[in-house]
Protein backbone atom coordinates (compact mmCIF):
# COMPACT_ATOMS: atom_id res chain seq x y z
CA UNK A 1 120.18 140.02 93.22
CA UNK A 2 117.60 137.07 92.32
CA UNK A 3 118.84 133.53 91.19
CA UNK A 4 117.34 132.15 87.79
CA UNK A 5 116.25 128.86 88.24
CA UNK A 6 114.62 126.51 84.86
CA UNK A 7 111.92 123.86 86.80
CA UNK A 8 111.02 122.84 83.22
CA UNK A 9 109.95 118.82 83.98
CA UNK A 10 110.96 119.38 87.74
CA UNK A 11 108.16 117.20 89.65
CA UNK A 12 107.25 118.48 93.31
CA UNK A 13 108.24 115.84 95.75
CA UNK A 14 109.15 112.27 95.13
CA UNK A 15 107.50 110.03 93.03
CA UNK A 16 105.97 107.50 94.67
CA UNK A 17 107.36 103.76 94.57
CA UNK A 18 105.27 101.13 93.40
CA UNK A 19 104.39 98.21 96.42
CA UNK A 20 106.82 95.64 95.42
CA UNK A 21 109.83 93.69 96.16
CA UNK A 22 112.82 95.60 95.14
CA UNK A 23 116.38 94.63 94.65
CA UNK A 24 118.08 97.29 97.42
CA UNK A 25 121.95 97.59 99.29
CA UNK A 26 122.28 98.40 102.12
CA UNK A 27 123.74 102.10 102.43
CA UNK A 28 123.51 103.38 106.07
CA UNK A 29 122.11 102.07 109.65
CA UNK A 30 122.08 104.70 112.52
CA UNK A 31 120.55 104.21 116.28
CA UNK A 32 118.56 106.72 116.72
CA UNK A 33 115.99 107.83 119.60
CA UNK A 34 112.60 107.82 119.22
CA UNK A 35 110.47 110.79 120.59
CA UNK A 36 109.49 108.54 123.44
CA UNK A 37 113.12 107.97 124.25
CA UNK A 38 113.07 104.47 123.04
CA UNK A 39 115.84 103.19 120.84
CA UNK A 40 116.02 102.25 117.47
CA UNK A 41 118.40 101.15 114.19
CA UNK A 42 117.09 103.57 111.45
CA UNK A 43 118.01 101.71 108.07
CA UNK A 44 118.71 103.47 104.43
CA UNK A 45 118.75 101.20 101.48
CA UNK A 46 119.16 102.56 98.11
CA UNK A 47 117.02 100.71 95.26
CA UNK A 48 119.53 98.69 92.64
CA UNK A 49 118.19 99.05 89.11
CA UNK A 50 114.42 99.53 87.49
CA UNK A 51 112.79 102.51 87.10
CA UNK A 52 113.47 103.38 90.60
CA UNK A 53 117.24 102.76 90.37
CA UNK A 54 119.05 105.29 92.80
CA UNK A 55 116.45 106.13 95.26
CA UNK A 56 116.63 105.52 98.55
CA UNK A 57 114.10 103.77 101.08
CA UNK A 58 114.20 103.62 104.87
CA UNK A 59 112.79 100.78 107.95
CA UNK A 60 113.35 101.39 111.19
CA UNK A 61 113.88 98.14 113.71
CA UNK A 62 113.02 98.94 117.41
CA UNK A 63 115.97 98.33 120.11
CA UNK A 64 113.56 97.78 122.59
CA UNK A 65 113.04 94.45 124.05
CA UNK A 66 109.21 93.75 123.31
CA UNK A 67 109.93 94.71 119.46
CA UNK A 68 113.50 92.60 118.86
CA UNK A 69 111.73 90.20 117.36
CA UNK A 70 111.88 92.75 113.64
CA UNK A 71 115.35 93.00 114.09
CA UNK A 72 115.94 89.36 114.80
CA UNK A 73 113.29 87.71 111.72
CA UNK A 74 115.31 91.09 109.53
CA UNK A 75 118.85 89.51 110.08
CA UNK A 76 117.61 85.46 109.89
CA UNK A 77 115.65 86.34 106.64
CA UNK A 78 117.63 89.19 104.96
CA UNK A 79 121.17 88.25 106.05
CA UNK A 80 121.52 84.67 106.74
CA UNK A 81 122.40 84.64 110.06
CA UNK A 82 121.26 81.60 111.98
CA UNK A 83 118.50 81.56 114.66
CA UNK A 84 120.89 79.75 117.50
CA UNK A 85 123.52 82.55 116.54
CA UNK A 86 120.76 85.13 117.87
CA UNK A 87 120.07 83.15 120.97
CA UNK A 88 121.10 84.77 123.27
CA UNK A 89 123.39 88.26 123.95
CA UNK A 90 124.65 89.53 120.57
CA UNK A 91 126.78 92.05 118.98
CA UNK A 92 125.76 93.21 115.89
CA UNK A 93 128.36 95.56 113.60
CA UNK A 94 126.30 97.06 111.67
CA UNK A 95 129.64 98.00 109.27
CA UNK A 96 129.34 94.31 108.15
CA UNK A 97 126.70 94.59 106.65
CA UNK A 98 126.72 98.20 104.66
CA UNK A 99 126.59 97.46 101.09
CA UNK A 100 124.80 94.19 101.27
CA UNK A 101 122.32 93.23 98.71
CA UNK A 102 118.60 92.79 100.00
CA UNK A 103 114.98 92.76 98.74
CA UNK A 104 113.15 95.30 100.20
CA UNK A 105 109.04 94.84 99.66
CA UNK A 106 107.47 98.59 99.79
CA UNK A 107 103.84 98.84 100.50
CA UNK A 108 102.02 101.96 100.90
CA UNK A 109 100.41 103.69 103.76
CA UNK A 110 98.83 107.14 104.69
CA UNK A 111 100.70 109.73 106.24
CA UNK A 112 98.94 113.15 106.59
CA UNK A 113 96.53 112.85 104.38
CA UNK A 114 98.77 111.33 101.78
CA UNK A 115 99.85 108.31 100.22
CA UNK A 116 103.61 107.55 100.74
CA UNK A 117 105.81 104.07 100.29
CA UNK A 118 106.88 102.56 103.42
CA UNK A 119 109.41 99.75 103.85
CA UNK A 120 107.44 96.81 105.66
CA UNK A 121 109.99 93.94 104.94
CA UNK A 122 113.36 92.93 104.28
CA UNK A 123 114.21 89.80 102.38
CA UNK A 124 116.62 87.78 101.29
CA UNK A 125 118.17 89.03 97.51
CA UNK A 126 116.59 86.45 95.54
CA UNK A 127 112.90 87.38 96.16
CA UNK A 128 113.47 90.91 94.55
CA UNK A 129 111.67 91.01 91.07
CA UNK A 130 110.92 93.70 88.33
CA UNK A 131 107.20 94.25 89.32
CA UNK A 132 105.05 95.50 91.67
CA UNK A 133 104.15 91.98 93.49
CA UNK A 134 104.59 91.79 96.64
CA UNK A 135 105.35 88.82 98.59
């Protein structure tokens, strides 16, 4: 017994995102191993509104001690917190933050022999816009 499936205007893959600063919440942060054993916060933001309302978007922030610096500029610029509040040892509960609002500015990159989006920053709210400009 088959299945009858209609892929009348069904696209293959994704459609790309434009580069841009997009207005994004926050939906999900995992750590995660890398396949070098190295940890890492794996972050999924879902887009809010515009022609990409709905989808979501990933960035990844290294746990590893040469690379905090991403995770620390991500919380200072994104999320307010304070540089001397990140001086030193630091909890972070990452259930704090699910469902804040961001900007996240997508760029594009190549990834086996094709062009993808890629999260390379997250912003504070008020630098998301309704174009493709990036910051």
């Amino acid at each position: 017994m088959g299945v009858r499936v209609d892929f009348t205007g069904v696209a293959s893959g994704f459609e790309k995102i434009e580069p841009g600063t997009y207005l994004a919440r926050v939906k999900k942060i995992e750590q995660k191993m890398s396949q070098a054993q190295k940890p890492y916060l794996n972050w999924t933001f879902v887009i809010v509104g515009g022609d990409y309302d709905g989808r979501n978007v990933f960035y990844m922030t290294s746990l590893s001690p040469n690379a905090l610096w991403k995770l620390k500029d991500t919380l200072i610029k994104a999320f307010g917190y304070e540089k001397e509040d990140l001086a030193g040892e630091f909890d972070l509960d990452t259930e704090s933050i699910i469902g804040e609002e961001v900007a996240v500015v997508i760029s594009e990159e190549e990834y086996s022999g094709e062009m993808r989006d890629r999260v390379i920053d997250v912003v504070d709210a008020s630098a998301a816009d309704e174009g493709p400009t990036l910051l």
